[in-house]
N, C-alpha and C. Protein backbone atom coordinates (compact mmCIF):
# COMPACT_ATOMS: atom_id res chain seq x y z
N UNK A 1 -1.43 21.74 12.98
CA UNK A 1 -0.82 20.82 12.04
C UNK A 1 0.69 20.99 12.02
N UNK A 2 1.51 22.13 11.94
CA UNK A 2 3.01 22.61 12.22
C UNK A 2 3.25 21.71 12.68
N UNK A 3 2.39 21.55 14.18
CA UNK A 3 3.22 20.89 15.65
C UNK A 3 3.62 19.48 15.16
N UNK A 4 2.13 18.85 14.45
CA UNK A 4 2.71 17.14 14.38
C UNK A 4 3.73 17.28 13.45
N UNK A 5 3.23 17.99 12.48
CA UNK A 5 4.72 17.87 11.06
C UNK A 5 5.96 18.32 11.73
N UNK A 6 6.41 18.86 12.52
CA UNK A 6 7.82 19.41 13.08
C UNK A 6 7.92 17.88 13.88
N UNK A 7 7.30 17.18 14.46
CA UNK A 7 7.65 15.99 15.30
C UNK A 7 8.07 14.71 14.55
N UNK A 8 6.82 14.86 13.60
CA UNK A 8 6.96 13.16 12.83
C UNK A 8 7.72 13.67 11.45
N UNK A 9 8.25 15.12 11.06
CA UNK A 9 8.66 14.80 9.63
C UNK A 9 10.14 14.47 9.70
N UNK A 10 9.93 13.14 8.48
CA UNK A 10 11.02 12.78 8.63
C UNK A 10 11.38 11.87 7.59
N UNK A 11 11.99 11.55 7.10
CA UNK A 11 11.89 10.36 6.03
C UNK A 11 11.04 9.05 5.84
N UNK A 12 10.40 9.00 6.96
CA UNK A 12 9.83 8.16 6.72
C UNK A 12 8.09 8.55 6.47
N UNK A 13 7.59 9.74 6.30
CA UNK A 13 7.09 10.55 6.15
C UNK A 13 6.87 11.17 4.75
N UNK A 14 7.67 10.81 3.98
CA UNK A 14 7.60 11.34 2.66
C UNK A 14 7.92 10.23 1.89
N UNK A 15 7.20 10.17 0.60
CA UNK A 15 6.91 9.29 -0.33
C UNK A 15 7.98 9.46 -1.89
N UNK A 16 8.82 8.83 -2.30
CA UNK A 16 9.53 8.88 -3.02
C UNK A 16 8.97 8.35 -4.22
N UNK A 17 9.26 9.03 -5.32
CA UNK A 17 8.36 8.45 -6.67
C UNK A 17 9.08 7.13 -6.84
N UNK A 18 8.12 6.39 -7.52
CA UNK A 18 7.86 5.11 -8.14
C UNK A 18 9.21 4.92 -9.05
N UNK A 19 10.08 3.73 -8.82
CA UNK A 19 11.11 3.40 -10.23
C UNK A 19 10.47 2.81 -11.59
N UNK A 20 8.96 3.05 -11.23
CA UNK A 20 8.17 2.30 -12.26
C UNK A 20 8.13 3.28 -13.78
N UNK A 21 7.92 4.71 -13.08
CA UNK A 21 7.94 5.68 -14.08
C UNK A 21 9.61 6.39 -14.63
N UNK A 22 9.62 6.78 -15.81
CA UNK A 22 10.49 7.68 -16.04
C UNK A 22 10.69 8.67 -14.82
N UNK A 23 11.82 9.42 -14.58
CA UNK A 23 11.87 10.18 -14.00
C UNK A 23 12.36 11.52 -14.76
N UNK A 24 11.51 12.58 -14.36
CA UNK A 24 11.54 13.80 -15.02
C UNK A 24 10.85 15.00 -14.07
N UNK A 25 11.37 16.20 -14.61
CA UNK A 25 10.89 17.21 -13.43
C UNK A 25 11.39 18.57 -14.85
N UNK A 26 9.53 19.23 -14.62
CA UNK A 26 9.49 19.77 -16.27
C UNK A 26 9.21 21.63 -15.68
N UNK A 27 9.10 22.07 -16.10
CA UNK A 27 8.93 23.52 -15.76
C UNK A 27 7.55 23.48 -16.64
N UNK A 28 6.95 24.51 -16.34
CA UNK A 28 5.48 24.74 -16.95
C UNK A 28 5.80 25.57 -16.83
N UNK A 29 5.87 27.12 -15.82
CA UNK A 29 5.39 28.30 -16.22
C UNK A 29 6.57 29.23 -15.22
N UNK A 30 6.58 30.03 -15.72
CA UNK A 30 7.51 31.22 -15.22
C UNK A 30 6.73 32.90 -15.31
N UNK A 31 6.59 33.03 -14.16
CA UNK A 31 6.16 34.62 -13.91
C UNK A 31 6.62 35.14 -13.31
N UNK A 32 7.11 36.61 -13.60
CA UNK A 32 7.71 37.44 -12.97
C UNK A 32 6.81 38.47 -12.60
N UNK A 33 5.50 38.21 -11.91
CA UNK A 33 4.11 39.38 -11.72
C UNK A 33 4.67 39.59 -10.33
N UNK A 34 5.76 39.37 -9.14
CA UNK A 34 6.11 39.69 -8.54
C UNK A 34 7.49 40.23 -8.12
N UNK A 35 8.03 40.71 -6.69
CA UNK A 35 9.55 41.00 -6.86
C UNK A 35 10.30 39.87 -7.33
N UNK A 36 9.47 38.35 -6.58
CA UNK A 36 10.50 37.51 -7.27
C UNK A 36 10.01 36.65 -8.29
N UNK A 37 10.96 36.08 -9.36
CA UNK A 37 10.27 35.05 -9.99
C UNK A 37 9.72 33.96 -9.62
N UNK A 38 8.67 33.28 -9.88
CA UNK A 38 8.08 32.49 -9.59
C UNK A 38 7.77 31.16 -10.50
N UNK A 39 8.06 29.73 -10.43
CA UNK A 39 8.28 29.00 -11.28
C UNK A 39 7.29 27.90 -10.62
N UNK A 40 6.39 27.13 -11.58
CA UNK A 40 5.71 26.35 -11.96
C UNK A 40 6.30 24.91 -12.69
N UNK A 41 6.50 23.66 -11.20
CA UNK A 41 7.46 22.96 -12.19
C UNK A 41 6.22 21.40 -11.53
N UNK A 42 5.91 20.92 -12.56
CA UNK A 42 5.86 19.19 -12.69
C UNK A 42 6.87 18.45 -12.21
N UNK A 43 7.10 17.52 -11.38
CA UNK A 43 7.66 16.61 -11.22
C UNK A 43 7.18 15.06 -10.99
N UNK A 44 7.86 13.95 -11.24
CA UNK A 44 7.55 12.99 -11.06
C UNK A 44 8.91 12.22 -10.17
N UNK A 45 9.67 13.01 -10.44
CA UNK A 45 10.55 12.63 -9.19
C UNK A 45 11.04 13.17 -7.47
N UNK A 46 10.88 14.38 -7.41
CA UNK A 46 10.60 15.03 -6.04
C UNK A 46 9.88 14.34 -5.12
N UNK A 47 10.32 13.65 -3.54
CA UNK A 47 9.85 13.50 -2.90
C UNK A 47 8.85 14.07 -2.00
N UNK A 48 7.38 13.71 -1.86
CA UNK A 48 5.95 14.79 -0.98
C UNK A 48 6.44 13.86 0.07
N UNK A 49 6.45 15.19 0.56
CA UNK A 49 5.98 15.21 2.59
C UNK A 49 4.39 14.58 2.43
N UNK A 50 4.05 13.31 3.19
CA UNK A 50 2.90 13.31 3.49
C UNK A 50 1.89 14.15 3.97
N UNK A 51 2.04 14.85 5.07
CA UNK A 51 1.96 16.11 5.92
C UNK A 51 1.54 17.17 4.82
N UNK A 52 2.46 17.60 4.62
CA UNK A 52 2.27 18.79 3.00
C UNK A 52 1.51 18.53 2.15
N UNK A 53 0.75 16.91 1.87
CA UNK A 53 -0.32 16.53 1.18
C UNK A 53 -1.01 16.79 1.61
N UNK A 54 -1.53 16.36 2.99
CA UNK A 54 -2.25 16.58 3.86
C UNK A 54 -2.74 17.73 3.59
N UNK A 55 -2.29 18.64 3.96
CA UNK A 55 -2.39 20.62 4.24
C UNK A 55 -2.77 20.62 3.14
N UNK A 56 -2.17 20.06 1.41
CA UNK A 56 -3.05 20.30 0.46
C UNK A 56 -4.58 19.89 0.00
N UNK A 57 -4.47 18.64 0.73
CA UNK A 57 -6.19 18.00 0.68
C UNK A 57 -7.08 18.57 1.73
N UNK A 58 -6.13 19.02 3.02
CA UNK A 58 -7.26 20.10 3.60
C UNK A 58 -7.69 21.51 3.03
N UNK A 59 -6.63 21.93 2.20
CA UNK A 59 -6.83 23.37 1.57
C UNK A 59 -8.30 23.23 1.06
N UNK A 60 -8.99 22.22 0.18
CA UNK A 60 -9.64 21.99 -0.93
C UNK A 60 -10.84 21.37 0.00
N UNK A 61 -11.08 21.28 1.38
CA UNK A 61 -12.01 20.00 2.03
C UNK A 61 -12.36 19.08 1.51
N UNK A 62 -10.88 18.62 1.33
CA UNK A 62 -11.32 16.78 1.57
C UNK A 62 -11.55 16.17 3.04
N UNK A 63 -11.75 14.67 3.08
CA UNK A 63 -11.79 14.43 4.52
C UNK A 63 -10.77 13.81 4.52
N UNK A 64 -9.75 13.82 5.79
CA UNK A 64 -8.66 13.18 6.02
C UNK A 64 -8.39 11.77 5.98
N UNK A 65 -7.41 11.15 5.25
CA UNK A 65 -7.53 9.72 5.12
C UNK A 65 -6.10 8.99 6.51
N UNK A 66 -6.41 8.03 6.19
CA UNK A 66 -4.84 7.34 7.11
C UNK A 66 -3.70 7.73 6.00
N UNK A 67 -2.31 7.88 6.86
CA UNK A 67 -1.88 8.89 6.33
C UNK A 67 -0.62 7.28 5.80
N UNK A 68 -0.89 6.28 6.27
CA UNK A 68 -0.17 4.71 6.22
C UNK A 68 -1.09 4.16 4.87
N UNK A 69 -2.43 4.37 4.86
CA UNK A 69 -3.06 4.64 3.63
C UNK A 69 -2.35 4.92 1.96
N UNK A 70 -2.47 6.87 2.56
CA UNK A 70 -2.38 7.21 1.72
C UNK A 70 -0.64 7.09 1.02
N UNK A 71 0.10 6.62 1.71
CA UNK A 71 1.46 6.15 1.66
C UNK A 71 1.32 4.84 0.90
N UNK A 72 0.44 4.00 0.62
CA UNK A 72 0.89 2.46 0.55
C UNK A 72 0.17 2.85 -0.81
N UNK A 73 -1.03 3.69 -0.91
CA UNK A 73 -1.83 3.84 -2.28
C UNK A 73 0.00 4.75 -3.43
N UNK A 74 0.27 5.54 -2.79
CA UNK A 74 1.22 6.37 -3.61
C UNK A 74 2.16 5.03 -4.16
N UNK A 75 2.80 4.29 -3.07
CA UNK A 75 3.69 3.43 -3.48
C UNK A 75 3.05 2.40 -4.28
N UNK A 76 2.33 2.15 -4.59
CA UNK A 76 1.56 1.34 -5.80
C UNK A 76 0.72 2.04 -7.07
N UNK A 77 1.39 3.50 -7.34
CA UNK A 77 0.48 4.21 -8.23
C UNK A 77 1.38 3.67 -9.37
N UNK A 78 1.03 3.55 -10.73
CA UNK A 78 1.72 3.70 -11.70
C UNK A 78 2.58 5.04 -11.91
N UNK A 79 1.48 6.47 -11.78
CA UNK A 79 2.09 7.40 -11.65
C UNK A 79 1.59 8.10 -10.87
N UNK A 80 2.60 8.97 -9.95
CA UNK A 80 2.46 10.37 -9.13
C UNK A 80 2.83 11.33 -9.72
N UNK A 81 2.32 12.34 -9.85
CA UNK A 81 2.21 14.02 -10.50
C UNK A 81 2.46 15.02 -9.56
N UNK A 82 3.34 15.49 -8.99
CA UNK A 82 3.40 16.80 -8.24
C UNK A 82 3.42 17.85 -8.80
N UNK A 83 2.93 18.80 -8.19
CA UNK A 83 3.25 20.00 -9.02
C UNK A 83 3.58 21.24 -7.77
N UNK A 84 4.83 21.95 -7.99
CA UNK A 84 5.70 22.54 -7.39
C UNK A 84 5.65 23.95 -7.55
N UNK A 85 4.80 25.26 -6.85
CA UNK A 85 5.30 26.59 -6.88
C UNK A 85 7.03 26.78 -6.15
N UNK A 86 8.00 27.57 -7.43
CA UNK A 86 8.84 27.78 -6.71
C UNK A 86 9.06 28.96 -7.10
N UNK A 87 9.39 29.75 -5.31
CA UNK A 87 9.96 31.31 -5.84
C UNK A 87 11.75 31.26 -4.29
N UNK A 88 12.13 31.80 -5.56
CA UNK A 88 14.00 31.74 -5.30
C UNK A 88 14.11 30.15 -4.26
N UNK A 89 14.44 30.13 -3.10
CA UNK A 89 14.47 28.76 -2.93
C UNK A 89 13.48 28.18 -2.12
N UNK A 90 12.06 29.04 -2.03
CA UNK A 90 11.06 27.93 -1.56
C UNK A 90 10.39 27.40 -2.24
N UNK A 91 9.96 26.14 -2.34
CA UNK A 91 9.10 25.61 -3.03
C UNK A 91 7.62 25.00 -2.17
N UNK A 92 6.43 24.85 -2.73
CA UNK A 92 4.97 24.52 -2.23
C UNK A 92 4.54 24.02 -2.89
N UNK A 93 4.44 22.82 -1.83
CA UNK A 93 2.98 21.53 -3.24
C UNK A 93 1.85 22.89 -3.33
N UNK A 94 1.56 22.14 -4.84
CA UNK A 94 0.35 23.46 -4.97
C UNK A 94 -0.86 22.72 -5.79
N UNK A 95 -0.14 21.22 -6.18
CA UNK A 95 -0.98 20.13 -7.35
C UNK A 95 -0.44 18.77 -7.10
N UNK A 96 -1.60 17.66 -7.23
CA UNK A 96 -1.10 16.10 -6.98
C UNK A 96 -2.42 16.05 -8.09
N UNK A 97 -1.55 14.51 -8.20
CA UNK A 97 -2.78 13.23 -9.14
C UNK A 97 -1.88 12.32 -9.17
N UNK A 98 -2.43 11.08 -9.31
CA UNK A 98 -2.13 9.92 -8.98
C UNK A 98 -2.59 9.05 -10.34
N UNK A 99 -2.43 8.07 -11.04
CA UNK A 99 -2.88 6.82 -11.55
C UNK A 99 -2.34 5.59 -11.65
N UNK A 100 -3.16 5.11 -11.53
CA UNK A 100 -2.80 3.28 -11.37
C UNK A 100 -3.19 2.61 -13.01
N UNK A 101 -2.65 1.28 -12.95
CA UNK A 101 -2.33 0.82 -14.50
C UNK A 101 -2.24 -0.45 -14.25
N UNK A 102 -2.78 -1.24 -15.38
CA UNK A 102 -2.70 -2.75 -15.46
C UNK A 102 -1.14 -2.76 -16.27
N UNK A 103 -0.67 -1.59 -16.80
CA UNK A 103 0.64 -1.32 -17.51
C UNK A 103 0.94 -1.80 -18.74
N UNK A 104 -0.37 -1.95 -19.50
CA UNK A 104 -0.88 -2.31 -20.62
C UNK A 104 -1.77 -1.42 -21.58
N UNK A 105 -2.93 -1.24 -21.25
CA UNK A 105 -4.01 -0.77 -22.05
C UNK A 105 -4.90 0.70 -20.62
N UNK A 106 -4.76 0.01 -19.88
CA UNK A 106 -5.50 1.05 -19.05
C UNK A 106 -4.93 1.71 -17.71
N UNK A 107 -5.25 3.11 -17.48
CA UNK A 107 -5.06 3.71 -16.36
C UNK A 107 -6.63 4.52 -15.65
N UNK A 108 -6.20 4.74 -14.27
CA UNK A 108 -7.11 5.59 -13.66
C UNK A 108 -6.60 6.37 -13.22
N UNK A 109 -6.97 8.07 -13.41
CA UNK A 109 -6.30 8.63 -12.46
C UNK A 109 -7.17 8.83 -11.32
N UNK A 110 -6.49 9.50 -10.32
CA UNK A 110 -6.73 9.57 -8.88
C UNK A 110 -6.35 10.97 -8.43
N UNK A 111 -7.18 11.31 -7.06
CA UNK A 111 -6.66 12.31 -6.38
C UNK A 111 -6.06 13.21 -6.80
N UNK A 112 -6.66 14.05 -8.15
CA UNK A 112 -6.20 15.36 -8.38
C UNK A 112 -6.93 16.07 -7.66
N UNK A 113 -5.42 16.98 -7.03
CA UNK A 113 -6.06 17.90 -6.67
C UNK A 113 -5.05 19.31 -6.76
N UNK A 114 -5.73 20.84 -6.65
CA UNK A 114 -5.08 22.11 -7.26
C UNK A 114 -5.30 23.29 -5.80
N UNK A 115 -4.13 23.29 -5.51
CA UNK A 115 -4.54 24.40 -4.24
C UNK A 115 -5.55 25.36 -4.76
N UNK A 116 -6.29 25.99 -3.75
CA UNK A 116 -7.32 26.69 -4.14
C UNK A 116 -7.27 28.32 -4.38
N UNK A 117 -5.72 28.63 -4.12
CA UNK A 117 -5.32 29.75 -4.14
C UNK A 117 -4.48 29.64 -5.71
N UNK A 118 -4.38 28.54 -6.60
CA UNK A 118 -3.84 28.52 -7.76
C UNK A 118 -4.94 27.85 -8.99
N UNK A 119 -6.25 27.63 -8.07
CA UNK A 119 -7.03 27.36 -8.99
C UNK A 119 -7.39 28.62 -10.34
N UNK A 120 -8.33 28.29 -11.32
CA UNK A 120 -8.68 29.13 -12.25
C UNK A 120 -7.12 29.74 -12.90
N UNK A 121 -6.20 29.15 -12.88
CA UNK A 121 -5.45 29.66 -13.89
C UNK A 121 -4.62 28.69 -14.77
N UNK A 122 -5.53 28.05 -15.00
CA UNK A 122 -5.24 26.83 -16.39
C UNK A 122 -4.18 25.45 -15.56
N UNK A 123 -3.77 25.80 -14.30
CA UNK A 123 -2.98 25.03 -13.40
C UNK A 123 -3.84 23.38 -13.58
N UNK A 124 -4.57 23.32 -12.97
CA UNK A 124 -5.56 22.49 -13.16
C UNK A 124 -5.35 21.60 -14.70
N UNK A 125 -6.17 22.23 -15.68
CA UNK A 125 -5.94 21.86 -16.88
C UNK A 125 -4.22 21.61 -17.21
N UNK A 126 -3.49 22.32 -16.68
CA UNK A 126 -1.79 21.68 -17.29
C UNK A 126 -1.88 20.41 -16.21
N UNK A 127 -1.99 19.94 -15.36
CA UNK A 127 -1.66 19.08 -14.56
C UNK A 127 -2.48 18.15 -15.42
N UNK A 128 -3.96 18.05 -15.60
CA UNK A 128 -4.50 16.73 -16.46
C UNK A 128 -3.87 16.32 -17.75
N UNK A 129 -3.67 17.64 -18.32
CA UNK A 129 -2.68 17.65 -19.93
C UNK A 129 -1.34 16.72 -19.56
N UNK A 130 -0.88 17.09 -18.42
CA UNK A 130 0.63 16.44 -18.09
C UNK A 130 0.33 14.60 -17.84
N UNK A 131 -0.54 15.10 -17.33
CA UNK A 131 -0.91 13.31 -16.72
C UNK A 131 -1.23 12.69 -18.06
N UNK A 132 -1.95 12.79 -18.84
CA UNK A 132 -2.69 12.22 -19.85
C UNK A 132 -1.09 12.31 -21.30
N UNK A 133 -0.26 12.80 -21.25
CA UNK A 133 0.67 12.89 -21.94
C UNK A 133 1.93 11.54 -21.51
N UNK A 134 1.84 11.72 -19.88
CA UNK A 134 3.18 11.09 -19.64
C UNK A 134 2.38 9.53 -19.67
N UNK A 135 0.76 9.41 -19.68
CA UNK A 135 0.39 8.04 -19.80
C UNK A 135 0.34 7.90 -21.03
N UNK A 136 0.65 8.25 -21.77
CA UNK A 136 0.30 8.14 -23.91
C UNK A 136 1.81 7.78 -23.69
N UNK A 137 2.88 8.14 -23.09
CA UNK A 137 4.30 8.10 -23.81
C UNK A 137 4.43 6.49 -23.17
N UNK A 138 3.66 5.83 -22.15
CA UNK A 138 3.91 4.31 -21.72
C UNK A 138 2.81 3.55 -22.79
N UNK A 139 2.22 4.40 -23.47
CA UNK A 139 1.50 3.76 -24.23
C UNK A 139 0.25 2.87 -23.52
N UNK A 140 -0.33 3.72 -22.87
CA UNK A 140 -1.90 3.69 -22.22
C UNK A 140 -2.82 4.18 -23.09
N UNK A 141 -3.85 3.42 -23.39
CA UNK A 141 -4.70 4.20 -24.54
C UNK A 141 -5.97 4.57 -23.85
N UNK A 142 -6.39 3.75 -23.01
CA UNK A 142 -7.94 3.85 -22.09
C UNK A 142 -7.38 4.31 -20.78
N UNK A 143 -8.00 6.07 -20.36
CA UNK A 143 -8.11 6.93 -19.63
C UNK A 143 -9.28 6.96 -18.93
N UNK A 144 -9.45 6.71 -17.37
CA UNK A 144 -10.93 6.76 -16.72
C UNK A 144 -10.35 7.36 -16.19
N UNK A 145 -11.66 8.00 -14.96
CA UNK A 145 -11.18 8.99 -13.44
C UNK A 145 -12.59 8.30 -13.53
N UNK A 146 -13.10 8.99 -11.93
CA UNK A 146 -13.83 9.07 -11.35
C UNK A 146 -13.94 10.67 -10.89
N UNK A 147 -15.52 11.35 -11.19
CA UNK A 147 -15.57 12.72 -10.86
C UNK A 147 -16.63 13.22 -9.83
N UNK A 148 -16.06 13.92 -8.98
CA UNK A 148 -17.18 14.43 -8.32
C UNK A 148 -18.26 15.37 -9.15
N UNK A 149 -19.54 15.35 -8.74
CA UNK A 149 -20.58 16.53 -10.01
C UNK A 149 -19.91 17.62 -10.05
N UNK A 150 -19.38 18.17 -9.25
CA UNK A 150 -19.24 19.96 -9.09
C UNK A 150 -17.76 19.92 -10.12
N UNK A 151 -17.04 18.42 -10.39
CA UNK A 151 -15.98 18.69 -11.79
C UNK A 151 -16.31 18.32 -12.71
N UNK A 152 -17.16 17.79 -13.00
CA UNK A 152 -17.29 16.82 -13.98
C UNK A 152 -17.43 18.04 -15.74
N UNK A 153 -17.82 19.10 -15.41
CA UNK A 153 -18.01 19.87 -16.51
C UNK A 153 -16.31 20.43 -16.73
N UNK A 154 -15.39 20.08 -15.75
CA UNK A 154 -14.01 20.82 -16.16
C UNK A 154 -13.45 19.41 -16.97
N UNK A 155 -13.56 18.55 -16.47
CA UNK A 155 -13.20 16.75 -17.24
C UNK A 155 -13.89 16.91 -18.93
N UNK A 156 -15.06 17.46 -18.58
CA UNK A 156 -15.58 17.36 -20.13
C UNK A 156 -14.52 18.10 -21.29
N UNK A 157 -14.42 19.80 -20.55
CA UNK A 157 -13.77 20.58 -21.28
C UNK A 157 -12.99 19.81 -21.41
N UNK A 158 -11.66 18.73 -21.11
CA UNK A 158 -10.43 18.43 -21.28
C UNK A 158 -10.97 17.08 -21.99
N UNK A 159 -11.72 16.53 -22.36
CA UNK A 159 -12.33 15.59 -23.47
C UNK A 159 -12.40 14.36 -22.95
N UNK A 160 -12.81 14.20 -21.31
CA UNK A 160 -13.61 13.45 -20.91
C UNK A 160 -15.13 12.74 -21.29
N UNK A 161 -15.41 11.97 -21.16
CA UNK A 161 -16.90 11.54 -21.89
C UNK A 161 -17.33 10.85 -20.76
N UNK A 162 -18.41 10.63 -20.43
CA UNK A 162 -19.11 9.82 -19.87
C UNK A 162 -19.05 8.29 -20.69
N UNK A 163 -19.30 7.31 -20.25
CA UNK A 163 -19.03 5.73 -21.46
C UNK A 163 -19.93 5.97 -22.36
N UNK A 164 -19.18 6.26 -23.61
CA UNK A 164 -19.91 6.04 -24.67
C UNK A 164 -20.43 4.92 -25.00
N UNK A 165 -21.05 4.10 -24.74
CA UNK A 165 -21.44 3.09 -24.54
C UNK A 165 -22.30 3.07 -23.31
N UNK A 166 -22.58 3.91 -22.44
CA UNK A 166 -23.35 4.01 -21.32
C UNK A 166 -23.76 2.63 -20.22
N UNK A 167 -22.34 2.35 -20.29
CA UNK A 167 -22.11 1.41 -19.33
C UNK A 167 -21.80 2.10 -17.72
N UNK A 168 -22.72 1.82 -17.17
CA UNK A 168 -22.60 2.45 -15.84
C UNK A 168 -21.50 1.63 -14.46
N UNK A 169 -21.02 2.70 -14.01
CA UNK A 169 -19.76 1.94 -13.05
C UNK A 169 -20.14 1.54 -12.00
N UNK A 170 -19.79 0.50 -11.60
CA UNK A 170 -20.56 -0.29 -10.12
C UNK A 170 -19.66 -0.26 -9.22
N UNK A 171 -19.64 0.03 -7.86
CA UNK A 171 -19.59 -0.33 -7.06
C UNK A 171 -19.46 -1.35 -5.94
N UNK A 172 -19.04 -1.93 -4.82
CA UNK A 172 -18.80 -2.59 -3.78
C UNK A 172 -18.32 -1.57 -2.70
N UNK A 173 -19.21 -1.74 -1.33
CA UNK A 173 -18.89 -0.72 -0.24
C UNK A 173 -18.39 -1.51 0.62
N UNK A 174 -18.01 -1.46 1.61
CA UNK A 174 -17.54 -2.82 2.93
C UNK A 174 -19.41 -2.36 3.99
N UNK A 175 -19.66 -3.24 4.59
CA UNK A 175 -21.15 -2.68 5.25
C UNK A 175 -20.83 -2.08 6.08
């Protein structure tokens, strides 16, 4: 993976946040459990390397999408969520999520996902907290995702519901 990212990275390669959202870039967490400090920052303005997404959706086995795809979905999100390990001046995607919006009443989020070497330490949960905050401040009131089974009990903890109303979600596949 190095090889293609050293060839194709390049600006045109990385996805610049949306002028749709505020722009802001927040610190979450600061630890010093090593020689160096280490900082935990949210952004919604920092440009992702496609590539570096990539490496993060392979960390977790996803299956690889078109990468012209996953570029045209970012540039039409309402919002993108990065989330940034930084220690002195490197920084590592380590968290994404995505949601889209009629920019009214409803959002979906999308494609969270938490490197697997930063999972289990509430990382996860601050990234949904962040998402679900910066969509309350545009004044979104109806929150869906879509969950795989093996999350669906971490969505609950964070006060997900299944439709109360038990309206079931349908589908369309291409054949």
């Amino acid at each position: 993976m190095a090889f293609w990212k050293s060839l194709f990275n390049n600006s045109a390669n990385a996805i610049a946040p949306s002028s749709k959202t505020q722009s802001e870039e927040e610190t979450l967490l600061k630890t010093g459990e090593t020689k160096q400090e280490s900082k935990i920052l949210f952004s919604t303005t920092r440009s992702i390397d496609l590539y570096e997404l990539e490496e993060l959706c392979d960390a977790v086995g996803w299956s690889r999408r078109p990468l012209r795809k996953v570029r045209k979905a970012m540039q039409h999100s309402f919002l993108v969520v990065s989330m940034w390990e930084e220690r002195g001046a490197n920084r590592r995607l380590i968290g994404f999520a995505r949601a889209t919006s009629d920019h009214a009443f409803n959002a979906t989020i999308w494609d969270v996902v938490v490197h697997p070497k930063a999972q289990g330490k509430g990382l996860g949960k601050a990234l949904m907290n962040y998402m679900i905050k910066r969509l309350r401040q545009e004044d979104i009131s109806n929150i869906t995702l879509f969950a795989d089974a093996g999350v669906v009990e971490f969505y609950n903890r964070l006060g997900f519901v299944p439709d109360p109303e038990g309206i079931k979600a349908m589908f369309w596949y291409p054949e």
